[in-house]
PDB file of N, CA and C in Angstrom:
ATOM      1  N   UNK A   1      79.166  68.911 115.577  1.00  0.00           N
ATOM      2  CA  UNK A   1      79.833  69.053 114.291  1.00  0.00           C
ATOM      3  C   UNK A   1      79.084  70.074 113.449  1.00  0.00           C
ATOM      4  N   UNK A   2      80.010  71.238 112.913  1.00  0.00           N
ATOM      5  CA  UNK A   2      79.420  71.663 111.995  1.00  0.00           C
ATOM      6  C   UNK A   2      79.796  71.534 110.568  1.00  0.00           C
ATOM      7  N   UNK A   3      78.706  71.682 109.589  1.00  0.00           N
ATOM      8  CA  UNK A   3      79.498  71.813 107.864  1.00  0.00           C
ATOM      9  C   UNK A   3      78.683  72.898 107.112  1.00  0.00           C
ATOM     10  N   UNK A   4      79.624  73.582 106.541  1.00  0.00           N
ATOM     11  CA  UNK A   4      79.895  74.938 106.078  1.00  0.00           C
ATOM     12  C   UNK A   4      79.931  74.446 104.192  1.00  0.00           C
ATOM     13  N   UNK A   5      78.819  75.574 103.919  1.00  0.00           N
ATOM     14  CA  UNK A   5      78.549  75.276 102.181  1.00  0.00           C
ATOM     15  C   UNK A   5      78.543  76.858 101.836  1.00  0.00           C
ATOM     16  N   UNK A   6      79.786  76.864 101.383  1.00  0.00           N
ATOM     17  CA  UNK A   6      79.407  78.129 100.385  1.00  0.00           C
ATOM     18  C   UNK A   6      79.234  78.844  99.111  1.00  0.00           C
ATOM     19  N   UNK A   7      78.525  79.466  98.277  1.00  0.00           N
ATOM     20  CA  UNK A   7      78.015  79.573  97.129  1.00  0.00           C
ATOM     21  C   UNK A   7      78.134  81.118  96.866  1.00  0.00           C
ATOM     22  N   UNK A   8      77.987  81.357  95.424  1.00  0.00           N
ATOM     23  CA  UNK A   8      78.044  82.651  95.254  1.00  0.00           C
ATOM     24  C   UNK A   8      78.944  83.209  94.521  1.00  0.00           C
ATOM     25  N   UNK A   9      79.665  82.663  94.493  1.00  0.00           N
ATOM     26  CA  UNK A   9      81.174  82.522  93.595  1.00  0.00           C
ATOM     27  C   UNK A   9      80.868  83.149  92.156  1.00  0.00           C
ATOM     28  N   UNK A  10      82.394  83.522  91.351  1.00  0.00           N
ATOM     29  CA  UNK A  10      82.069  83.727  89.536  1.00  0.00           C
ATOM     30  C   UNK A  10      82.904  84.615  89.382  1.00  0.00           C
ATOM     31  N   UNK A  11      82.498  84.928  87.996  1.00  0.00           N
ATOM     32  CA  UNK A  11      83.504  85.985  87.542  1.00  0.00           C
ATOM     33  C   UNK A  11      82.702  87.360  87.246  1.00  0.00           C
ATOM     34  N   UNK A  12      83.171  88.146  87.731  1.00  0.00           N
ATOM     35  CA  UNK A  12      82.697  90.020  87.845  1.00  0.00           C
ATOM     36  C   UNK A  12      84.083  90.809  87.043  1.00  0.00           C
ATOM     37  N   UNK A  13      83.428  91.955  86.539  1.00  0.00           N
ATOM     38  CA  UNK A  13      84.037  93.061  86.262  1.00  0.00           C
ATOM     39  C   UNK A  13      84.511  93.517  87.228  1.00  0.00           C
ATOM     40  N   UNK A  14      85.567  94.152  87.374  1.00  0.00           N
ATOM     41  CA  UNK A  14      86.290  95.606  88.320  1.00  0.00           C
ATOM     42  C   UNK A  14      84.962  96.395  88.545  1.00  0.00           C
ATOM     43  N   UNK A  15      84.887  96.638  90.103  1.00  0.00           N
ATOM     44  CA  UNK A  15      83.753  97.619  89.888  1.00  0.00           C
ATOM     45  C   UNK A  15      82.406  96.986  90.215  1.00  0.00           C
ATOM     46  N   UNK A  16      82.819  95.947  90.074  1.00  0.00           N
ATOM     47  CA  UNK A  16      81.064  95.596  90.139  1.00  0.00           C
ATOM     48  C   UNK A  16      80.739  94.471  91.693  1.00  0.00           C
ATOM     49  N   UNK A  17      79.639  93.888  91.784  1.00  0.00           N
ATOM     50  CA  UNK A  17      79.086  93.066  93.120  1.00  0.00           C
ATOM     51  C   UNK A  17      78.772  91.785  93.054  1.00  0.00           C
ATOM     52  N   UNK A  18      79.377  91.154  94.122  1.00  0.00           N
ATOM     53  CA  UNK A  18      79.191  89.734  94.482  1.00  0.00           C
ATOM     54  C   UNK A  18      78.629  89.578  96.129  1.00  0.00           C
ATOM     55  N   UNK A  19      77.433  88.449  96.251  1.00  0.00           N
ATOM     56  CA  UNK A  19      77.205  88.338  97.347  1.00  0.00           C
ATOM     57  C   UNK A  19      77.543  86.646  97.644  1.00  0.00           C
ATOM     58  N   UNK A  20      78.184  86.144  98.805  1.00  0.00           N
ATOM     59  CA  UNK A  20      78.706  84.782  99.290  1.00  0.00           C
ATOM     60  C   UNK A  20      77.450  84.840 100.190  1.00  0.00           C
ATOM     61  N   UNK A  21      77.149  83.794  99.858  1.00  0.00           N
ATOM     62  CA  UNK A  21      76.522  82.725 101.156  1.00  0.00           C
ATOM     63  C   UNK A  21      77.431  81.403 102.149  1.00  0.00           C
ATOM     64  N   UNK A  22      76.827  81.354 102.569  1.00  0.00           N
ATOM     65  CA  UNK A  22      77.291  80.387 103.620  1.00  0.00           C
ATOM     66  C   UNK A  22      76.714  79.426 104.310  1.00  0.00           C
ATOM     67  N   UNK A  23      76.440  78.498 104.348  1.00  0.00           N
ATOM     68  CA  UNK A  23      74.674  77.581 104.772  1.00  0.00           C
ATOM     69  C   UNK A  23      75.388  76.500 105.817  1.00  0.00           C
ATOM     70  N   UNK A  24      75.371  76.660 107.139  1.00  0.00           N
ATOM     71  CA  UNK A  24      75.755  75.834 108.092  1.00  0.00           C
ATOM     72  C   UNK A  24      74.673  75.461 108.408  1.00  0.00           C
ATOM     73  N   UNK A  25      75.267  74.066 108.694  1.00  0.00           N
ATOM     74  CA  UNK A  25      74.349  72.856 109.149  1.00  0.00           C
ATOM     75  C   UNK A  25      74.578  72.719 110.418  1.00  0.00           C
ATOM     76  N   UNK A  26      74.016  71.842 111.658  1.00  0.00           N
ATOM     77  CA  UNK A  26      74.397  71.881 113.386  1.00  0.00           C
ATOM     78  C   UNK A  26      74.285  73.169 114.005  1.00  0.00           C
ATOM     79  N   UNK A  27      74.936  73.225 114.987  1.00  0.00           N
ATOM     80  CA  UNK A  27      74.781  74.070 116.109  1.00  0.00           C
ATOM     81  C   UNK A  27      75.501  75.593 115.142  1.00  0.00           C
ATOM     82  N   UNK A  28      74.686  76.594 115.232  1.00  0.00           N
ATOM     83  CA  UNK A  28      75.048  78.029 114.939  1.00  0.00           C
ATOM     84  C   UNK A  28      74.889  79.221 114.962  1.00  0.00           C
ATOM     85  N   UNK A  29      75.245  78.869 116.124  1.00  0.00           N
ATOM     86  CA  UNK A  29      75.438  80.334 117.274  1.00  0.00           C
ATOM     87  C   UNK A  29      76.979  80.478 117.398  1.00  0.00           C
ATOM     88  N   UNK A  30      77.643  79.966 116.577  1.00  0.00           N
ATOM     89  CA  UNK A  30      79.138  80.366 116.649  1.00  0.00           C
ATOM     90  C   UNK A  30      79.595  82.033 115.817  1.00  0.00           C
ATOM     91  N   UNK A  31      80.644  82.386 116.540  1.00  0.00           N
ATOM     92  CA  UNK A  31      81.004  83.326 115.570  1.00  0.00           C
ATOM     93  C   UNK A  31      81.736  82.659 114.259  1.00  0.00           C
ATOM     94  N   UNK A  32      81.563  83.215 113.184  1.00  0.00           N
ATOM     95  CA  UNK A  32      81.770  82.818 111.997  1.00  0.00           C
ATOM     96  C   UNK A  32      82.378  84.198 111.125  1.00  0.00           C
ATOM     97  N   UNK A  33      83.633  83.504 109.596  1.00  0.00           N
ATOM     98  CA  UNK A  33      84.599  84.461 109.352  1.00  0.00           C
ATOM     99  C   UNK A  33      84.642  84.183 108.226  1.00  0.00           C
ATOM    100  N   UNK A  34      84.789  85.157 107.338  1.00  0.00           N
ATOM    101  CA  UNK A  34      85.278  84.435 105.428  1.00  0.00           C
ATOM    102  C   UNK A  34      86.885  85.085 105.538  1.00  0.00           C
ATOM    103  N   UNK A  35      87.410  84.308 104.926  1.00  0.00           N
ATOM    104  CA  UNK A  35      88.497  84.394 105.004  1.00  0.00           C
ATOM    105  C   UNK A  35      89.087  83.997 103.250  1.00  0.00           C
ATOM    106  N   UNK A  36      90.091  84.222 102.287  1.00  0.00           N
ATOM    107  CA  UNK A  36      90.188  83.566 101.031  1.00  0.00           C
ATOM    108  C   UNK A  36      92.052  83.501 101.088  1.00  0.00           C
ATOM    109  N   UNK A  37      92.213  83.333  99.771  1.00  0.00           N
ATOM    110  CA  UNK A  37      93.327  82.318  99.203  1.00  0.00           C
ATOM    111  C   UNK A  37      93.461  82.907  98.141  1.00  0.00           C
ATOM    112  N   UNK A  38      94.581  83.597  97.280  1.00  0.00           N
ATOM    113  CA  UNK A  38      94.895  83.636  96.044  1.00  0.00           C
ATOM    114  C   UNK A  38      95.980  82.610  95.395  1.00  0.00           C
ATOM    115  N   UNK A  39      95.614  82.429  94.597  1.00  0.00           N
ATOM    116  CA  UNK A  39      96.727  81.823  94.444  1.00  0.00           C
ATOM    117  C   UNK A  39      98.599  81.818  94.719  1.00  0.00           C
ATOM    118  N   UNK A  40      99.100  81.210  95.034  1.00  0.00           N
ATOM    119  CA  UNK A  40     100.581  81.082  95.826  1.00  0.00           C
ATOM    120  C   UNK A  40     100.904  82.050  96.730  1.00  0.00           C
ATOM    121  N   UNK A  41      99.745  82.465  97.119  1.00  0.00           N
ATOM    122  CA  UNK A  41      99.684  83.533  98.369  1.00  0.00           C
ATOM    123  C   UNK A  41      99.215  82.927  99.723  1.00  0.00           C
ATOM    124  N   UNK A  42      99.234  83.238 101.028  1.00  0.00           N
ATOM    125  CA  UNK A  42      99.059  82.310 102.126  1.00  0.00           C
ATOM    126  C   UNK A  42      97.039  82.987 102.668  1.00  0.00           C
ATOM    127  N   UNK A  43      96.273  81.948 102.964  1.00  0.00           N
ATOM    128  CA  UNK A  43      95.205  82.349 103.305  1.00  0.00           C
ATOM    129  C   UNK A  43      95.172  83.505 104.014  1.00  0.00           C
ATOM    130  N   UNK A  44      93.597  84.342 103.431  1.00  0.00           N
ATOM    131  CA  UNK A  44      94.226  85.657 105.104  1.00  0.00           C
ATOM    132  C   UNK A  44      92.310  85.907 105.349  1.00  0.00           C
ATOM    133  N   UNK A  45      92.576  86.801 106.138  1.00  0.00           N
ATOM    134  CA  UNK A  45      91.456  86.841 106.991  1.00  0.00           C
ATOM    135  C   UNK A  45      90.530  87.958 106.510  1.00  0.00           C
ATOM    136  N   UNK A  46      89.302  88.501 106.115  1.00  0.00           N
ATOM    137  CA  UNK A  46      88.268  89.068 105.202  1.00  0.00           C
ATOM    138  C   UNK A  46      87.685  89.858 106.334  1.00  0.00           C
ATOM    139  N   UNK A  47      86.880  89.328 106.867  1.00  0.00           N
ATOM    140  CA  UNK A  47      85.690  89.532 107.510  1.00  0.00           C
ATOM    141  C   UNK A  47      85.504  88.349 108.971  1.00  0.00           C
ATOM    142  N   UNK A  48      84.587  89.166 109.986  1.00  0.00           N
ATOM    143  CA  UNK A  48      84.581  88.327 110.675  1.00  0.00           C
ATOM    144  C   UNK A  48      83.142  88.815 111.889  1.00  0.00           C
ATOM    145  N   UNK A  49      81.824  88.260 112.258  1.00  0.00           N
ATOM    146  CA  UNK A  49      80.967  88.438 112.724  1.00  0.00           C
ATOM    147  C   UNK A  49      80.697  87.888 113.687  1.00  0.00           C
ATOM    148  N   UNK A  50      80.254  87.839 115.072  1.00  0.00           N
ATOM    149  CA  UNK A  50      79.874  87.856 116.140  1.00  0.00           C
ATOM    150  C   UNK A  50      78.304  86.582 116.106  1.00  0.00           C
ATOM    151  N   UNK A  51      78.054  86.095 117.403  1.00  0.00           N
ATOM    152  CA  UNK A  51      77.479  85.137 117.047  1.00  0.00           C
ATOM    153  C   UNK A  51      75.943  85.521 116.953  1.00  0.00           C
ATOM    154  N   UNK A  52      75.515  86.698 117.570  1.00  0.00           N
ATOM    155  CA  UNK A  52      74.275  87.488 116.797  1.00  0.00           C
ATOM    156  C   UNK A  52      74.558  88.856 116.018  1.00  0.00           C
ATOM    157  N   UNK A  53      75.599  88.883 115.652  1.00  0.00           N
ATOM    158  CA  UNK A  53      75.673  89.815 114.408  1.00  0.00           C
ATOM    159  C   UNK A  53      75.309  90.878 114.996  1.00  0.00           C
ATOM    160  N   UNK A  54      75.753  91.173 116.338  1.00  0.00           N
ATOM    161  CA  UNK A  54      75.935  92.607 116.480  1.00  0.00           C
ATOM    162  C   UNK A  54      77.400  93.193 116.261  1.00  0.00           C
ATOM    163  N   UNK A  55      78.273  92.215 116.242  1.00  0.00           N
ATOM    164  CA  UNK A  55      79.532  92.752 116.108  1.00  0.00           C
ATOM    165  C   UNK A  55      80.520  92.672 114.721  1.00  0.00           C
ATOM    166  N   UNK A  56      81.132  93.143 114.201  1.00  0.00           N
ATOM    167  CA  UNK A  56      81.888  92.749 113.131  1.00  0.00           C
ATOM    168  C   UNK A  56      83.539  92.852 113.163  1.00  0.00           C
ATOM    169  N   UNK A  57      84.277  92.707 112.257  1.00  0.00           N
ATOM    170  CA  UNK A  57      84.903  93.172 112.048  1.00  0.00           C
ATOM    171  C   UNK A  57      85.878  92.792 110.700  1.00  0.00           C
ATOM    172  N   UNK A  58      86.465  93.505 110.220  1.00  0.00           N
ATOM    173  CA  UNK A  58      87.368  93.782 108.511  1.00  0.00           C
ATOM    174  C   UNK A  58      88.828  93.505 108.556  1.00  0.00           C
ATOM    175  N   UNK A  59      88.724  92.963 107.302  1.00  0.00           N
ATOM    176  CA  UNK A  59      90.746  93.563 106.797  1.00  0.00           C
ATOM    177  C   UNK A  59      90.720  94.623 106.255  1.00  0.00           C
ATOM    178  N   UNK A  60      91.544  95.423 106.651  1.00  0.00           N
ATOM    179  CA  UNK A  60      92.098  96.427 105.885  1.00  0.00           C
ATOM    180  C   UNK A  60      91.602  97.039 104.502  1.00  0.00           C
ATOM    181  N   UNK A  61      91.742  95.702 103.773  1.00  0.00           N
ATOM    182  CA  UNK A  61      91.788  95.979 102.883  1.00  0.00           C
ATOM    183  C   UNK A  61      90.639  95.621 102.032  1.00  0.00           C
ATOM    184  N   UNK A  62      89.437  95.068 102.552  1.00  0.00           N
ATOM    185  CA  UNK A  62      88.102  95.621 102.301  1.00  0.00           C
ATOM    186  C   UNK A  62      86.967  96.687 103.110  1.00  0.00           C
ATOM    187  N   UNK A  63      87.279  97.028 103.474  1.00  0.00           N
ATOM    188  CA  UNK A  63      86.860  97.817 104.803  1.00  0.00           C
ATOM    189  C   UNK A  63      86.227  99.326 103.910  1.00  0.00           C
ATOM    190  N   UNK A  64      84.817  98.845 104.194  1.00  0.00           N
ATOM    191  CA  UNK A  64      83.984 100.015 103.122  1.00  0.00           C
ATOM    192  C   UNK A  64      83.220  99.802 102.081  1.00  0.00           C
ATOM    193  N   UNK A  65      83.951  98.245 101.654  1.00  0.00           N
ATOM    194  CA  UNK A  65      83.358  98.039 100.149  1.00  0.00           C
ATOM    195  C   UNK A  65      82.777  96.297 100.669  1.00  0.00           C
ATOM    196  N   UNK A  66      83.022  95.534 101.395  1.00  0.00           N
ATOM    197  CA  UNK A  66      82.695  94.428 102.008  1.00  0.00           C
ATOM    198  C   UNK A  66      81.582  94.247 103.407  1.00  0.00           C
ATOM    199  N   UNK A  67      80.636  93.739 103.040  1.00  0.00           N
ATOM    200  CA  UNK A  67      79.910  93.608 104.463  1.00  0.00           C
ATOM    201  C   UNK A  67      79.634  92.511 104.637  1.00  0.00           C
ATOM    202  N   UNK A  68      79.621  91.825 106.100  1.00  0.00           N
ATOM    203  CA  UNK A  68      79.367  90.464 106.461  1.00  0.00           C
ATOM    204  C   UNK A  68      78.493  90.689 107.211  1.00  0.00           C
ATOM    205  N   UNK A  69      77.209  89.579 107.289  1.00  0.00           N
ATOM    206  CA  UNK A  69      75.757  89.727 107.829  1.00  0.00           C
ATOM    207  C   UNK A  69      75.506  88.180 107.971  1.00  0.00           C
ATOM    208  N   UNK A  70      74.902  88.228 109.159  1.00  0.00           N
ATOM    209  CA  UNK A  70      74.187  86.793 108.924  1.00  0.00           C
ATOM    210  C   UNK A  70      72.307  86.389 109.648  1.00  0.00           C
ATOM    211  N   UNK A  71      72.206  85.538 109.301  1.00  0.00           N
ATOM    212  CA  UNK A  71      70.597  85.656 109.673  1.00  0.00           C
ATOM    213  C   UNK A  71      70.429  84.021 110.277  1.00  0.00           C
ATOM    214  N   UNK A  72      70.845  83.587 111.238  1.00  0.00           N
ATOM    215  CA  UNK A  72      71.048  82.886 112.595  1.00  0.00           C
ATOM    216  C   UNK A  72      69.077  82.023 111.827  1.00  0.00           C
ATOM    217  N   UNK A  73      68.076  82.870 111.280  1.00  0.00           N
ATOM    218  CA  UNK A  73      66.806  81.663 111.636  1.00  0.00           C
ATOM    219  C   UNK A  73      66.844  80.873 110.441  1.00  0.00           C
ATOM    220  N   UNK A  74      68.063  81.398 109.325  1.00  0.00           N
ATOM    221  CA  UNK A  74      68.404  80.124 108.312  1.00  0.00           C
ATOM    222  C   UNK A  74      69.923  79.767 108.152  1.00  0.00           C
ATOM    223  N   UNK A  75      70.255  79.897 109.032  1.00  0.00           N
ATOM    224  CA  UNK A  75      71.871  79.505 109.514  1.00  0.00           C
ATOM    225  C   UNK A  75      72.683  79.883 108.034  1.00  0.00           C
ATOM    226  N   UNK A  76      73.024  81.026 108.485  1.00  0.00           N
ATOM    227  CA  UNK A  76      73.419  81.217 106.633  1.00  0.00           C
ATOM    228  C   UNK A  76      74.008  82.615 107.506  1.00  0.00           C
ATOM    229  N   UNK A  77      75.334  82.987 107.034  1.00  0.00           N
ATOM    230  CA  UNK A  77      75.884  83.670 106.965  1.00  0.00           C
ATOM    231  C   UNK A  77      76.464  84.685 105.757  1.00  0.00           C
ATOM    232  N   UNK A  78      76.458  85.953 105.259  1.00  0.00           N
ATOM    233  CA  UNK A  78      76.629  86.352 104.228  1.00  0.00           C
ATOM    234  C   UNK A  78      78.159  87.207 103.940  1.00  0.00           C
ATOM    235  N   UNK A  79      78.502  87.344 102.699  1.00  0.00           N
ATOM    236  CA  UNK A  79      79.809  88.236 102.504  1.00  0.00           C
ATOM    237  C   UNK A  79      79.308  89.613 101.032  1.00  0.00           C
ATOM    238  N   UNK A  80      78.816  90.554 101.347  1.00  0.00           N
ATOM    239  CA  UNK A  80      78.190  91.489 100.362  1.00  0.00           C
ATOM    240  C   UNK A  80      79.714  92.010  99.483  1.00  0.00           C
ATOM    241  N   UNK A  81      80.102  91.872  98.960  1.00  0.00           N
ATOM    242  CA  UNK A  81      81.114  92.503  98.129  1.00  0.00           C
ATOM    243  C   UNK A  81      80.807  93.442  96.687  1.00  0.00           C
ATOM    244  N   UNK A  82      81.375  94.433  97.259  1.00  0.00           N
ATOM    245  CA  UNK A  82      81.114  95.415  95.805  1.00  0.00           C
ATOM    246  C   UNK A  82      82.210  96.103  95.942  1.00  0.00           C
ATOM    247  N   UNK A  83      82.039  97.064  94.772  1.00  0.00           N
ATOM    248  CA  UNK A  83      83.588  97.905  94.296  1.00  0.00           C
ATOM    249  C   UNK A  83      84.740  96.896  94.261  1.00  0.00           C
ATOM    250  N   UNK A  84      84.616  95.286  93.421  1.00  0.00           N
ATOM    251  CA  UNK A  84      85.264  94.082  93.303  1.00  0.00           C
ATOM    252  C   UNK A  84      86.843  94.984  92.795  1.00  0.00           C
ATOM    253  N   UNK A  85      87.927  94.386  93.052  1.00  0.00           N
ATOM    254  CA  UNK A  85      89.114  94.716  92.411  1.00  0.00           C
ATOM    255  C   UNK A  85      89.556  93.318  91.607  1.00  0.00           C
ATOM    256  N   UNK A  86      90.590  93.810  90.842  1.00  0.00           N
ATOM    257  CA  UNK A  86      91.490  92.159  90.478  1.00  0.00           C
ATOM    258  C   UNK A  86      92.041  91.818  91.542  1.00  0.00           C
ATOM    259  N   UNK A  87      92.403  92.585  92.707  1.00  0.00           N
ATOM    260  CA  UNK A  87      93.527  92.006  93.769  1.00  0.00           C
ATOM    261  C   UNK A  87      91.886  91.235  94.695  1.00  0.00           C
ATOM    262  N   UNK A  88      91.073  91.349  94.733  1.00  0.00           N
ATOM    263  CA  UNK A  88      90.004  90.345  95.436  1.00  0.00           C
ATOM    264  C   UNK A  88      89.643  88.699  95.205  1.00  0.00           C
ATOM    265  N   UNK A  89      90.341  88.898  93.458  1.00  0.00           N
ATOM    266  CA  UNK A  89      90.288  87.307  93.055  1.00  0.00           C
ATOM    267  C   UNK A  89      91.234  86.747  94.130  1.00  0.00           C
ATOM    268  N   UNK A  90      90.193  85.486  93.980  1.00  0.00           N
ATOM    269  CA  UNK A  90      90.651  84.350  95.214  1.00  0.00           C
ATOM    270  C   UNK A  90      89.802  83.469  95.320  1.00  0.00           C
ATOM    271  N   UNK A  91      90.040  81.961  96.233  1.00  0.00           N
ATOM    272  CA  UNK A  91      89.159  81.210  96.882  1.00  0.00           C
ATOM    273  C   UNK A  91      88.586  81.423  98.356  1.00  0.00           C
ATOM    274  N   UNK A  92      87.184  81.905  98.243  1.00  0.00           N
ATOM    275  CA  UNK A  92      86.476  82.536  99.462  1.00  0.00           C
ATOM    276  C   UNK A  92      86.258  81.234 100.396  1.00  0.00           C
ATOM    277  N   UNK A  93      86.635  80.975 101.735  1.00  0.00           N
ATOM    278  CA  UNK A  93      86.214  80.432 102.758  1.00  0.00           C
ATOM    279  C   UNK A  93      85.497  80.808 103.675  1.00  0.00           C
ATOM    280  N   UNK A  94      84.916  80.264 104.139  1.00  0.00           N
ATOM    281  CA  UNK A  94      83.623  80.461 105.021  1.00  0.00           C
ATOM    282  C   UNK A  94      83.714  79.804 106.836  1.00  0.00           C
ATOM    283  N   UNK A  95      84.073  80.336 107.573  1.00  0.00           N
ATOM    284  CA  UNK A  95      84.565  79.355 108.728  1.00  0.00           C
ATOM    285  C   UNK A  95      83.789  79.549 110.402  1.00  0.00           C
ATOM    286  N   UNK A  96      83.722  78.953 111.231  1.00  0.00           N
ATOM    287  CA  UNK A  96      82.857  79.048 111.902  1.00  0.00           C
ATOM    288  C   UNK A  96      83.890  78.510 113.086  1.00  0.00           C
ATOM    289  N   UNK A  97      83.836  79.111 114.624  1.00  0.00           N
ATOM    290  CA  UNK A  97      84.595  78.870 115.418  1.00  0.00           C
ATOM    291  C   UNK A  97      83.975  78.533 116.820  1.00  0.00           C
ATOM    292  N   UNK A  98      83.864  77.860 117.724  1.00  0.00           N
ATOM    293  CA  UNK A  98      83.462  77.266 118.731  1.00  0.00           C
ATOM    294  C   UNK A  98      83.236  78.256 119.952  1.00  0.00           C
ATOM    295  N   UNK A  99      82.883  79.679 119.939  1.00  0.00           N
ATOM    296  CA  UNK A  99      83.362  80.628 120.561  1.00  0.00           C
ATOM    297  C   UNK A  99      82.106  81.774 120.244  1.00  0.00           C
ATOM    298  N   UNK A 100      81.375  82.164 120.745  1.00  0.00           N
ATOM    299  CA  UNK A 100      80.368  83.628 120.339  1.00  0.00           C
ATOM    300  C   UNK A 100      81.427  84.692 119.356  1.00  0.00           C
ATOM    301  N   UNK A 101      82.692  84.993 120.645  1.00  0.00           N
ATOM    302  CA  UNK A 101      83.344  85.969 119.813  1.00  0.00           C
ATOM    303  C   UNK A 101      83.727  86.154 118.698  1.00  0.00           C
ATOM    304  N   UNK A 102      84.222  87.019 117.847  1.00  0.00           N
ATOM    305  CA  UNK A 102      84.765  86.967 116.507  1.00  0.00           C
ATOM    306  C   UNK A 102      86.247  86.951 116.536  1.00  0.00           C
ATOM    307  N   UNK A 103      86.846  86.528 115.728  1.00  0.00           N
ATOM    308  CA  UNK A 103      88.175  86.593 115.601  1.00  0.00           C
ATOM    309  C   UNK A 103      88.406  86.587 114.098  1.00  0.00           C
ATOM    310  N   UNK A 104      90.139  87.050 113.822  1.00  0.00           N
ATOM    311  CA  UNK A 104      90.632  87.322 112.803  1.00  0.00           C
ATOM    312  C   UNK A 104      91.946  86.527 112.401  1.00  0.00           C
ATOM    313  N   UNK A 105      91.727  85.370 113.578  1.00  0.00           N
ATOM    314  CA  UNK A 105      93.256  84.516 113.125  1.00  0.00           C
ATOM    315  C   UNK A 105      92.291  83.201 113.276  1.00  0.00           C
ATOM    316  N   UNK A 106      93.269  83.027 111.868  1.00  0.00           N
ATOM    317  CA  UNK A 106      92.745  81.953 111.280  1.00  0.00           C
ATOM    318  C   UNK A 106      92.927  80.472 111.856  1.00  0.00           C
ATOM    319  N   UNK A 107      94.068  79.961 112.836  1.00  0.00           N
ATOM    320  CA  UNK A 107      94.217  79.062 113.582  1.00  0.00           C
ATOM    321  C   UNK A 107      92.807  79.096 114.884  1.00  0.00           C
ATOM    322  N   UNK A 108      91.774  79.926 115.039  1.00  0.00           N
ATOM    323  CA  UNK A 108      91.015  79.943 116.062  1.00  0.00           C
ATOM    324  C   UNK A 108      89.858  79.650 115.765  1.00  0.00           C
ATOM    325  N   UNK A 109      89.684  78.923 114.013  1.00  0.00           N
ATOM    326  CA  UNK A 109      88.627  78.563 113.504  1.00  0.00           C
ATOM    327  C   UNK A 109      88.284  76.884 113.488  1.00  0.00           C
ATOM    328  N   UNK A 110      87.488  76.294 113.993  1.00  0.00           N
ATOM    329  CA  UNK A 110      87.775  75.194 114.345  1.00  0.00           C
ATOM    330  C   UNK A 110      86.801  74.105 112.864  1.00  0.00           C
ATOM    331  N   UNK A 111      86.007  75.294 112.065  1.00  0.00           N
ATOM    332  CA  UNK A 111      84.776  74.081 111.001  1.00  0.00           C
ATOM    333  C   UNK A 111      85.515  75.008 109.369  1.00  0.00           C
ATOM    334  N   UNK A 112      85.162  74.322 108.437  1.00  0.00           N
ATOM    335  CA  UNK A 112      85.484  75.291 107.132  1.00  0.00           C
ATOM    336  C   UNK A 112      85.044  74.833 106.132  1.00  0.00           C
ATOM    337  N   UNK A 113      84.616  75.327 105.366  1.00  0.00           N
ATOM    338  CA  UNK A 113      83.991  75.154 103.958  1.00  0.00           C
ATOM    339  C   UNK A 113      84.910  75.025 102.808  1.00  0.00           C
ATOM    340  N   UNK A 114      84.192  74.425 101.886  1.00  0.00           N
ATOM    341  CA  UNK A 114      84.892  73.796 100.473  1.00  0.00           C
ATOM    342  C   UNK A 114      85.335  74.977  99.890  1.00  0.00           C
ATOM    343  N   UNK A 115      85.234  76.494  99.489  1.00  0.00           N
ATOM    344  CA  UNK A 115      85.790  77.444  99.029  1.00  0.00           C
ATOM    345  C   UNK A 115      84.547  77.813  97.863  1.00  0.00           C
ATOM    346  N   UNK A 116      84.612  78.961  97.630  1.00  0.00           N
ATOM    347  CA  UNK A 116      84.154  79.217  96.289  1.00  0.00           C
ATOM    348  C   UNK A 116      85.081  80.215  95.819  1.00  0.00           C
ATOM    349  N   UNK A 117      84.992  80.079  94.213  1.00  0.00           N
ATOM    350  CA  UNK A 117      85.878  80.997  93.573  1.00  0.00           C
ATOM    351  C   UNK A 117      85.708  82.403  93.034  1.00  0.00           C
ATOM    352  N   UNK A 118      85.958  83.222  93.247  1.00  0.00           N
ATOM    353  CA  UNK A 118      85.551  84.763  92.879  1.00  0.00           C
ATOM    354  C   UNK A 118      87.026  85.084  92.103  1.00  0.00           C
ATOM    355  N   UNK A 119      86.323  85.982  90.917  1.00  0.00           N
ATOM    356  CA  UNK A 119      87.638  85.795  89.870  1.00  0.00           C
ATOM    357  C   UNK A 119      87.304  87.565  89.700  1.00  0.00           C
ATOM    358  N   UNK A 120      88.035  88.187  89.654  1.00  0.00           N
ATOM    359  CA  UNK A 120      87.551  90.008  88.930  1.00  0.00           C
ATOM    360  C   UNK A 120      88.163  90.217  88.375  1.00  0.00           C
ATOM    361  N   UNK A 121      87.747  90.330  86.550  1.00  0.00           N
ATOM    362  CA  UNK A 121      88.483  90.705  85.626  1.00  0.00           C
ATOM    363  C   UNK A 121      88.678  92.681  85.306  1.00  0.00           C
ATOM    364  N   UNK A 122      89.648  92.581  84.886  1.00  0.00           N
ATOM    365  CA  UNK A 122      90.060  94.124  84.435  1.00  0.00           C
ATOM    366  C   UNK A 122      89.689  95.284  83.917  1.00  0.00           C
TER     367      UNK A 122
END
């Protein structure tokens, strides 16, 4: 069993930087993914890292301004966000999948975290 805590959350200017943590507990050597939620919009997929973080991979639509990193000797996975937009507000998830590989669909995530909220005002 794993459980997924993530922190880091708040409210930023347009323009400016947020870093997510992620603090898994149990076995974690899984590949692991942040993924968020806007409101009345359907969850979608962020970021997504490999189970020693040699591999990555993006949405679209952070790709440049988002980096995901993690450091496996304090089981903590990270989400670096800068150049924040208003379209980034959302609830950030943090998810971890039974598998080394990384993936970007969200049905292939099997652990998930409580959310944190990232808000970017105008």
């Amino acid at each position: 069993q794993v459980q997924l805590v993530e922190s880091g959350g708040g409210l930023v200017q347009a323009g400016g930087s947020l870093r997510l943590s992620c603090a898994a507990s149990g076995r974690t050597y899984y590949a692991m993914g942040w993924f968020r939620q806007a409101p009345g919009k359907d969850r979608e997929f962020v970021a997504s890292i490999n189970w020693n973080g040699g591999r990555t991979y993006y949405a679209d639509s952070v790709k440049g301004r988002f980096t995901i990193s993690r450091d496996n000797t304090k089981n903590t996975v990270y989400l670096q966000m800068n150049s924040l937009k208003p379209e980034d507000t959302a609830v950030y998830y943090c998810a971890a999948r039974r598998f080394a590989t990384m993936s970007y669909v969200i049905s292939e995530y099997d652990y998930w975290g409580q959310g944190t909220q990232v808000t970017v005002s105008s």
